[in-house]
Protein backbone atom coordinates (compact mmCIF):
# COMPACT_ATOMS: atom_id res chain seq x y z
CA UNK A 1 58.97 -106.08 -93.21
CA UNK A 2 60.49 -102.90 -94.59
CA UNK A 3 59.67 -99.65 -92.92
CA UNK A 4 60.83 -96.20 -94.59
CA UNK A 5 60.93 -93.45 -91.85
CA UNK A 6 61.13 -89.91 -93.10
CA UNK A 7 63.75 -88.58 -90.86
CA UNK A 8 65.44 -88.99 -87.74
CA UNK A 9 63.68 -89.64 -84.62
CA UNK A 10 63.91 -88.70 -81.15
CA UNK A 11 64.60 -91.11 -78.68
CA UNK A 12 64.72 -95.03 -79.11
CA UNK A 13 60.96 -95.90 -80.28
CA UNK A 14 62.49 -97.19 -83.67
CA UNK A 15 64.58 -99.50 -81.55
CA UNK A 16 61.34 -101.66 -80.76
CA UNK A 17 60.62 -102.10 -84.39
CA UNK A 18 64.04 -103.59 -85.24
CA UNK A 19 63.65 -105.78 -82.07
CA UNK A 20 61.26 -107.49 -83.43
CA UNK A 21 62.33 -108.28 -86.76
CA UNK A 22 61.56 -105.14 -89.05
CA UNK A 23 64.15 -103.73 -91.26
CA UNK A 24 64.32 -100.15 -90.69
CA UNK A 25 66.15 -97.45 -92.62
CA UNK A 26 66.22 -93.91 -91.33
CA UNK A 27 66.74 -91.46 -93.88
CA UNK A 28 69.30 -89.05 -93.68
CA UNK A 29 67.97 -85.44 -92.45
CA UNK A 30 69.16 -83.76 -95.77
CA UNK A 31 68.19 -86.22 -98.46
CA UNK A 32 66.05 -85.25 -101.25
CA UNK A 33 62.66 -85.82 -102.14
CA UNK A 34 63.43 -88.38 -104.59
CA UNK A 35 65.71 -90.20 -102.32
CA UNK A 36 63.06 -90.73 -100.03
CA UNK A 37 60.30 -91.85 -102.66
CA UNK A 38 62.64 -93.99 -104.14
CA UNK A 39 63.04 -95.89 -100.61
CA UNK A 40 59.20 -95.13 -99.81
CA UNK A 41 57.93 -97.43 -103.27
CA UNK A 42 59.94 -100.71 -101.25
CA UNK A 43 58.46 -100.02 -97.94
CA UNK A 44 55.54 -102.01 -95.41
CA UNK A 45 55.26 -98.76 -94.03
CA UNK A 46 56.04 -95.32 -94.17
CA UNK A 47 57.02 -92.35 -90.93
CA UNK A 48 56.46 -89.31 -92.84
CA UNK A 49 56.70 -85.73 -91.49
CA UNK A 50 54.48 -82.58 -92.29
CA UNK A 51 56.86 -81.50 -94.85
CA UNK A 52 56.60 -84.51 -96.91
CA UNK A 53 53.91 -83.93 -99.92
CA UNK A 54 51.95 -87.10 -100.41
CA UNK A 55 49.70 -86.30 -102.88
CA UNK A 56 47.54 -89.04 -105.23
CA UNK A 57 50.44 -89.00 -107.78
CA UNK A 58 53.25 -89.42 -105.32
CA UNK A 59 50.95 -92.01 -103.67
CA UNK A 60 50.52 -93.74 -106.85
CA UNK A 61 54.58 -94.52 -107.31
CA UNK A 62 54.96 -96.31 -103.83
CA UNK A 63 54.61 -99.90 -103.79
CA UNK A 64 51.53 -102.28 -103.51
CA UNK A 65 52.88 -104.10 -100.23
CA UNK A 66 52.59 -100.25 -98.39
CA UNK A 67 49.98 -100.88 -95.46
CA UNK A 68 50.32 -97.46 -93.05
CA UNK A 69 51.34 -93.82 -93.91
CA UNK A 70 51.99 -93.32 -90.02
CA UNK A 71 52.64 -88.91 -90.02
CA UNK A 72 54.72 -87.56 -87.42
CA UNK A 73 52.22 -84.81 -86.49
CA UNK A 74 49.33 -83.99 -85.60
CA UNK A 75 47.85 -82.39 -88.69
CA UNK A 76 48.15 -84.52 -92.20
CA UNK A 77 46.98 -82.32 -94.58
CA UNK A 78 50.17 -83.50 -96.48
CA UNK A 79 48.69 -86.31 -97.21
CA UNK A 80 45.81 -87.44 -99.40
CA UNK A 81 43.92 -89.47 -97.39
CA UNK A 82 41.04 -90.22 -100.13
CA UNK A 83 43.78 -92.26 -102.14
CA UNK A 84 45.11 -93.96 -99.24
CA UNK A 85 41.72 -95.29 -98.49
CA UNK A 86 40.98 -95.79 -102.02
CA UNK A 87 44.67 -98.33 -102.23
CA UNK A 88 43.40 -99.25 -98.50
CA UNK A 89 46.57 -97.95 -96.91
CA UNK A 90 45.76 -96.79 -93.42
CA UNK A 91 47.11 -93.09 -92.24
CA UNK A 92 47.76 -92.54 -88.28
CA UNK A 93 48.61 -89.47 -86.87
CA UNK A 94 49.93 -88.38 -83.20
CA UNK A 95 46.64 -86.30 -82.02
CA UNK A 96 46.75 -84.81 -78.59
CA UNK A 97 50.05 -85.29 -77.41
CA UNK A 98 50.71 -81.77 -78.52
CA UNK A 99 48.87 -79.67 -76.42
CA UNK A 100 50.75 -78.26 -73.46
CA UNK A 101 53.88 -77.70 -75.88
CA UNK A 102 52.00 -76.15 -77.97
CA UNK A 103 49.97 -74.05 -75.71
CA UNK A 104 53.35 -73.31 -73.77
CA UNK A 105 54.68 -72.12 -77.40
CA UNK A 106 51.99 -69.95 -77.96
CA UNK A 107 52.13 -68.04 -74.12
CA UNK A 108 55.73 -67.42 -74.84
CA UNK A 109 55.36 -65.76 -78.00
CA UNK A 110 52.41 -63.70 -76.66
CA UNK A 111 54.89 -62.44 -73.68
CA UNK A 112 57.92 -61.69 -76.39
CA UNK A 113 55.43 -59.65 -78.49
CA UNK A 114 53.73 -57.85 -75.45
CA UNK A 115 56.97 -57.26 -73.78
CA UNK A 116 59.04 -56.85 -76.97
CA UNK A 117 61.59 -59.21 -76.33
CA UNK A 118 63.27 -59.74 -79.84
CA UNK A 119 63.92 -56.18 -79.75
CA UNK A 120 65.63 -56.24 -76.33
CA UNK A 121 68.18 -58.67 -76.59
CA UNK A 122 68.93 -57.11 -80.28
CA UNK A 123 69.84 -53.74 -77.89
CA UNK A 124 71.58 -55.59 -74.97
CA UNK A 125 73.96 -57.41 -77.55
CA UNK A 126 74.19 -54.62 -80.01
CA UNK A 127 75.55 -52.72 -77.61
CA UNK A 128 73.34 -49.69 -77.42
CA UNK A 129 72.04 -50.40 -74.14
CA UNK A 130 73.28 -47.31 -71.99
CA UNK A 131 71.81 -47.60 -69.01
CA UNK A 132 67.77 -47.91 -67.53
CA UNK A 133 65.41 -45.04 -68.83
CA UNK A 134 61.92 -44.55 -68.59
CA UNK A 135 61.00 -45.02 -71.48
CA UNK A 136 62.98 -47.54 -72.71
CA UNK A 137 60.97 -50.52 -75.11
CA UNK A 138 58.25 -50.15 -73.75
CA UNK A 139 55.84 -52.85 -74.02
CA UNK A 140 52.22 -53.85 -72.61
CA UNK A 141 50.47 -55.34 -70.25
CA UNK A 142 48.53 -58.94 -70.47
CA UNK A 143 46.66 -58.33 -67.47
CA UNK A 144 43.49 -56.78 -68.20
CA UNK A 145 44.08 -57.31 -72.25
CA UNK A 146 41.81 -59.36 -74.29
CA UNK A 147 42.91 -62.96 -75.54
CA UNK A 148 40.87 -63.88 -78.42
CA UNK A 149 41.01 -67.75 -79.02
CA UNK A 150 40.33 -68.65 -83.21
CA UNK A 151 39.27 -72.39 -82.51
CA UNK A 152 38.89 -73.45 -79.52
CA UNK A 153 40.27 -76.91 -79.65
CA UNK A 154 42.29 -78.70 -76.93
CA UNK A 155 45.19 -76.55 -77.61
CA UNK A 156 42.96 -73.33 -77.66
CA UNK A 157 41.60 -74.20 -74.07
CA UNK A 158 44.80 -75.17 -73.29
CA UNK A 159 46.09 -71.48 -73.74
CA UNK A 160 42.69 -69.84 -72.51
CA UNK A 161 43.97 -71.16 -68.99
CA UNK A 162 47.65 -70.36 -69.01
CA UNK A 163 45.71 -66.78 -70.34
CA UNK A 164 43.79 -66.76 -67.23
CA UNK A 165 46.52 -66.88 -64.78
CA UNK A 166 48.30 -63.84 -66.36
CA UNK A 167 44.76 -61.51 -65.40
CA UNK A 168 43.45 -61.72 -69.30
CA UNK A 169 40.04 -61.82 -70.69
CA UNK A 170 39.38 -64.85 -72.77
CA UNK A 171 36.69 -65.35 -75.93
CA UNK A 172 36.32 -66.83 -78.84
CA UNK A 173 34.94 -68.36 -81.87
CA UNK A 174 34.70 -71.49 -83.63
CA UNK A 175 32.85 -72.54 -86.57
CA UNK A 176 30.92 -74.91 -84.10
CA UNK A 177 29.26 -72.53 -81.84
CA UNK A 178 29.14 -72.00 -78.46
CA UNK A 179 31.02 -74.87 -76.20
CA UNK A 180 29.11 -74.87 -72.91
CA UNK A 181 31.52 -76.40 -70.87
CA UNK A 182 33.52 -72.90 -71.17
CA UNK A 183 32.69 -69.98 -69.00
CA UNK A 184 34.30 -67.87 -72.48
CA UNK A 185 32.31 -65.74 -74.27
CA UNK A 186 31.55 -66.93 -77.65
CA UNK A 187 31.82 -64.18 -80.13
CA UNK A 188 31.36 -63.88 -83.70
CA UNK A 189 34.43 -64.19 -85.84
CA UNK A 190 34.79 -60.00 -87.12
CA UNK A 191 33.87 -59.36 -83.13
CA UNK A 192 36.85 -61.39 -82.34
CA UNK A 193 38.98 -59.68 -84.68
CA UNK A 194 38.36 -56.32 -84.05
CA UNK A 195 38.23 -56.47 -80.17
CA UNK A 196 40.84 -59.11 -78.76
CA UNK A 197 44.44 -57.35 -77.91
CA UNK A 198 45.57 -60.58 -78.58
CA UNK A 199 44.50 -62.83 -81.18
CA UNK A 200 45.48 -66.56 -81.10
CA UNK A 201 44.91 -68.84 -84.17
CA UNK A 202 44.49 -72.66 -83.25
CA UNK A 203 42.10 -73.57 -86.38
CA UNK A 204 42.86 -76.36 -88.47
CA UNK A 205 43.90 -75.86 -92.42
CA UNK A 206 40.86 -76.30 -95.09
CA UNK A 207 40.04 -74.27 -97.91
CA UNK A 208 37.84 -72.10 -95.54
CA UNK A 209 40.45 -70.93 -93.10
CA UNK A 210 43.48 -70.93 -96.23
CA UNK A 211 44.41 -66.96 -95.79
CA UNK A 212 41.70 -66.44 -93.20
CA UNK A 213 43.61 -63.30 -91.98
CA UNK A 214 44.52 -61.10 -94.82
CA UNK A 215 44.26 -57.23 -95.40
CA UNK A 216 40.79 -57.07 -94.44
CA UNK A 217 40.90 -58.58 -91.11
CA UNK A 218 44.33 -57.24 -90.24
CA UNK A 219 42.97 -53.88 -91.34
CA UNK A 220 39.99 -54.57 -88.78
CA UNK A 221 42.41 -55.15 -85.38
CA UNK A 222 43.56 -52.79 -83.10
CA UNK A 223 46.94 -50.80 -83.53
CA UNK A 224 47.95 -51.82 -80.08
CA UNK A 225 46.98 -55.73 -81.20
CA UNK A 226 48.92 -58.84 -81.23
CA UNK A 227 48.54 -61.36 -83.87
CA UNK A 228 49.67 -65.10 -82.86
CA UNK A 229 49.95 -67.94 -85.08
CA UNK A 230 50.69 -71.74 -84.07
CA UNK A 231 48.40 -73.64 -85.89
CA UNK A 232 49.04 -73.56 -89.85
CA UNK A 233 51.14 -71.05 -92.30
CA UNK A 234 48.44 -70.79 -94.81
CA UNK A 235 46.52 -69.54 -92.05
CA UNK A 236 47.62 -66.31 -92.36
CA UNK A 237 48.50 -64.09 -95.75
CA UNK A 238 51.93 -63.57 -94.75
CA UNK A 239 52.54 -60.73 -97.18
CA UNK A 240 49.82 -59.11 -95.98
CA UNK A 241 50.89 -59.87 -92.35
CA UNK A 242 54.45 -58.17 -92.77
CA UNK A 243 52.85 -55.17 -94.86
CA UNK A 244 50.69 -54.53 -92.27
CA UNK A 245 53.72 -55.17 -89.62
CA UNK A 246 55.86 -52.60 -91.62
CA UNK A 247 53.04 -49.93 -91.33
CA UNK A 248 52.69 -50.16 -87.74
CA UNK A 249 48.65 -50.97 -88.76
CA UNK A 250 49.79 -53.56 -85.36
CA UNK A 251 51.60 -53.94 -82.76
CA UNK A 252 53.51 -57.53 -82.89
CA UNK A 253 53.10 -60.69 -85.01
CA UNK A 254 54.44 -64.33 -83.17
CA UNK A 255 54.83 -66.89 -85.84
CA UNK A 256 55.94 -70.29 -85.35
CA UNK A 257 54.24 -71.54 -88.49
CA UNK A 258 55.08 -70.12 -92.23
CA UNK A 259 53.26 -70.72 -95.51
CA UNK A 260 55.89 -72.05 -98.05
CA UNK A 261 57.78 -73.59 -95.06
CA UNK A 262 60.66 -73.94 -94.33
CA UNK A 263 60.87 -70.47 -96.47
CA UNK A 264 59.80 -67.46 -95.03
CA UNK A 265 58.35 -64.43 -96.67
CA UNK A 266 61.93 -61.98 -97.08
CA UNK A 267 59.53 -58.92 -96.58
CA UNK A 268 57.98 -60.94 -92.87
CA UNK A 269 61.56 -61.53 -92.23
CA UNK A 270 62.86 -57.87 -92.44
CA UNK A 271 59.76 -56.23 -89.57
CA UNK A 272 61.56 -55.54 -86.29
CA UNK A 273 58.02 -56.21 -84.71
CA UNK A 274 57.82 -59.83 -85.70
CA UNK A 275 59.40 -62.97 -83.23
CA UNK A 276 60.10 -65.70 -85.90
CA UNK A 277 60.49 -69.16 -84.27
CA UNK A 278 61.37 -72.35 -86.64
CA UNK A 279 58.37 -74.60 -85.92
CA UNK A 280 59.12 -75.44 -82.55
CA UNK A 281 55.49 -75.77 -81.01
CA UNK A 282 56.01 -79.48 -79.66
CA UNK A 283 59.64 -78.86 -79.21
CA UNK A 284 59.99 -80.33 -76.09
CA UNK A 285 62.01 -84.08 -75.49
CA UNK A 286 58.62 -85.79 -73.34
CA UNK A 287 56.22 -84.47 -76.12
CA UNK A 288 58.91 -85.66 -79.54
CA UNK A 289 59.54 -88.97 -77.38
CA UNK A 290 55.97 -89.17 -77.40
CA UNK A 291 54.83 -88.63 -80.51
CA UNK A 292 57.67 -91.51 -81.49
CA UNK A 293 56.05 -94.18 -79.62
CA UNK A 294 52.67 -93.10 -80.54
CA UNK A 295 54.08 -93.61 -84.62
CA UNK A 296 55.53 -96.73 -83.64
CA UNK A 297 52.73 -98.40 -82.17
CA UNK A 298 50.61 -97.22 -85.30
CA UNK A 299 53.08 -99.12 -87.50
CA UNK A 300 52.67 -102.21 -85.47
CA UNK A 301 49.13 -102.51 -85.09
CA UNK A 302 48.96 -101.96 -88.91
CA UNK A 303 51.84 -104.41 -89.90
CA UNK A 304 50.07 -107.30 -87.66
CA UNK A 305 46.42 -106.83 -89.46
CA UNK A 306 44.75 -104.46 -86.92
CA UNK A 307 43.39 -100.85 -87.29
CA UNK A 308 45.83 -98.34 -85.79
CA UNK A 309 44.32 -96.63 -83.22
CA UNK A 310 45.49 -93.43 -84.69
CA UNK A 311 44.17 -93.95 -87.50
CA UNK A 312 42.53 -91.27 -88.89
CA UNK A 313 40.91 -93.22 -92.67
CA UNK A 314 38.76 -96.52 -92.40
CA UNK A 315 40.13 -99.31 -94.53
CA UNK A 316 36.39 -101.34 -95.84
């Protein structure tokens, strides 16, 4: 059986699917979207990443033999998952083998914005560092400081305990109330807002949280705050976000997620008091190796007549 995957993967998880018979082509990191739909309407199966849009049209020009979508992610809010039921394709994702990556992502851009690291090594390689002063970039302290936690998923409690070890206070809020296994305070979402130092977004993408932190809520933080985003671009109105970095209205911003991704806003781009990182939340080899052999073993269950495991649609 033919099986499409997206891009290049880590590691040698594709190697299992050859050895068994499958004929796999890897497409080539740069190819175009029509490249890859063209291959796509021959496939068994498809490895698709976050930044591939399958929508009901583009769903609609890949072939009849297609059994699994298996998404290289954990989200798959790139795909339509209503259609793929509806043509009884089956969609897989890689859930939970994120979570310390991510969580480790997230702690180190809280310490670059606290401790202004971006604007540090910018001084130290510019050359205008001229010796130790007292008052030189100064940053703040975690200890002491608020964490607020916006969903309070694995990955959210994930980060509430690497919080903990640094001295901070953790709360937060979640659509679905208070989680009593947590000894967190569960706080509405403007009392969030307006009193964590440090406010951590690990909600998922739906209509409700699309720009969930414009003007208004930005407005409502702290001047000394911290805004850090993991979870989804969209999340966040990202013009908004560098307007109200460029008018010191907060401290830092820590993005590792963008909304028109891979573009960034140019105005988000240009604030001093922004650390920018290129969507490198699971970055790490044992977490990409990971989420390879998770794919793969999607792909086989689904090619031999099972239900992935991962699946994440029901196939009547």
């Amino acid at each position: 059986m033919k099986i499409v995957v997206s891009r290049p993967l880590p590691g040698n998880a594709l190697d299992r699917l050859t050895g068994i018979g499958h004929d796999v082509k890897v497409m080539h990191p740069d190819r175009s979207n029509e490249e890859f739909l063209k291959a796509a309407a021959q496939a068994d199966a498809i490895v698709s990443m976050l930044s591939d849009q399958l929508k009901a049209e583009t769903i609609a020009r890949l072939g009849s033999k297609l059994k699994i979508i298996a998404n290289y992610a954990v989200g798959y809010n790139n795909i339509d998952v209503d259609e793929c039921s509806r043509r009884k394709i089956y969609v897989a994702n890689t859930p939970d083998v994120l979570t310390d990556a991510t969580a480790d992502t997230t702690m180190l851009l809280v310490l670059m914005c606290m401790r202004r690291a971006i604007e540090s090594v910018a001084l130290l390689r510019d050359g205008r560092f001229h010796g130790w002063r007292p008052d030189l970039l100064l940053g703040l302290d975690l200890k002491g400081k608020n964490l607020g936690i916006l969903g309070m998923g694995r990955i959210g409690e994930a980060v509430a305990r690497r919080a903990e070890a640094f001295g901070m206070n953790v709360l937060y809020h979640t659509r679905s109330g208070v989680k009593k296994h947590l000894p967190y305070p569960h706080v509405s979402f403007e009392t969030l807002v307006k009193e964590s130092d440090v406010l951590s977004l690990h909600c998922p993408l739906t209509s409700e949280t699309r720009h969930l932190i414009g003007k208004k809520e930005l407005a409502m933080m702290k001047k000394t705050a911290v805004i850090i985003n993991t979870a989804r671009g969209p999340v966040i109105n990202e013009l908004e976000l560098a307007q109200a970095l460029a008018a010191n209205k907060i401290f830092y911003a820590g993005c590792d997620v963008f909304e028109e991704e891979p573009i960034v806003n140019p105005e988000l781009l240009k604030c001093r008091n922004a650390v920018l990182l290129p969507h490198i939340g699971s970055g790490t080899v044992e977490t990409r190796n990971e989420m390879a052999e998770m794919t793969v073993n999607s792909i086989i269950q689904a090619l031999d007549g099972q239900k992935p495991e991962f699946a994440v649609n029901r196939i009547d």
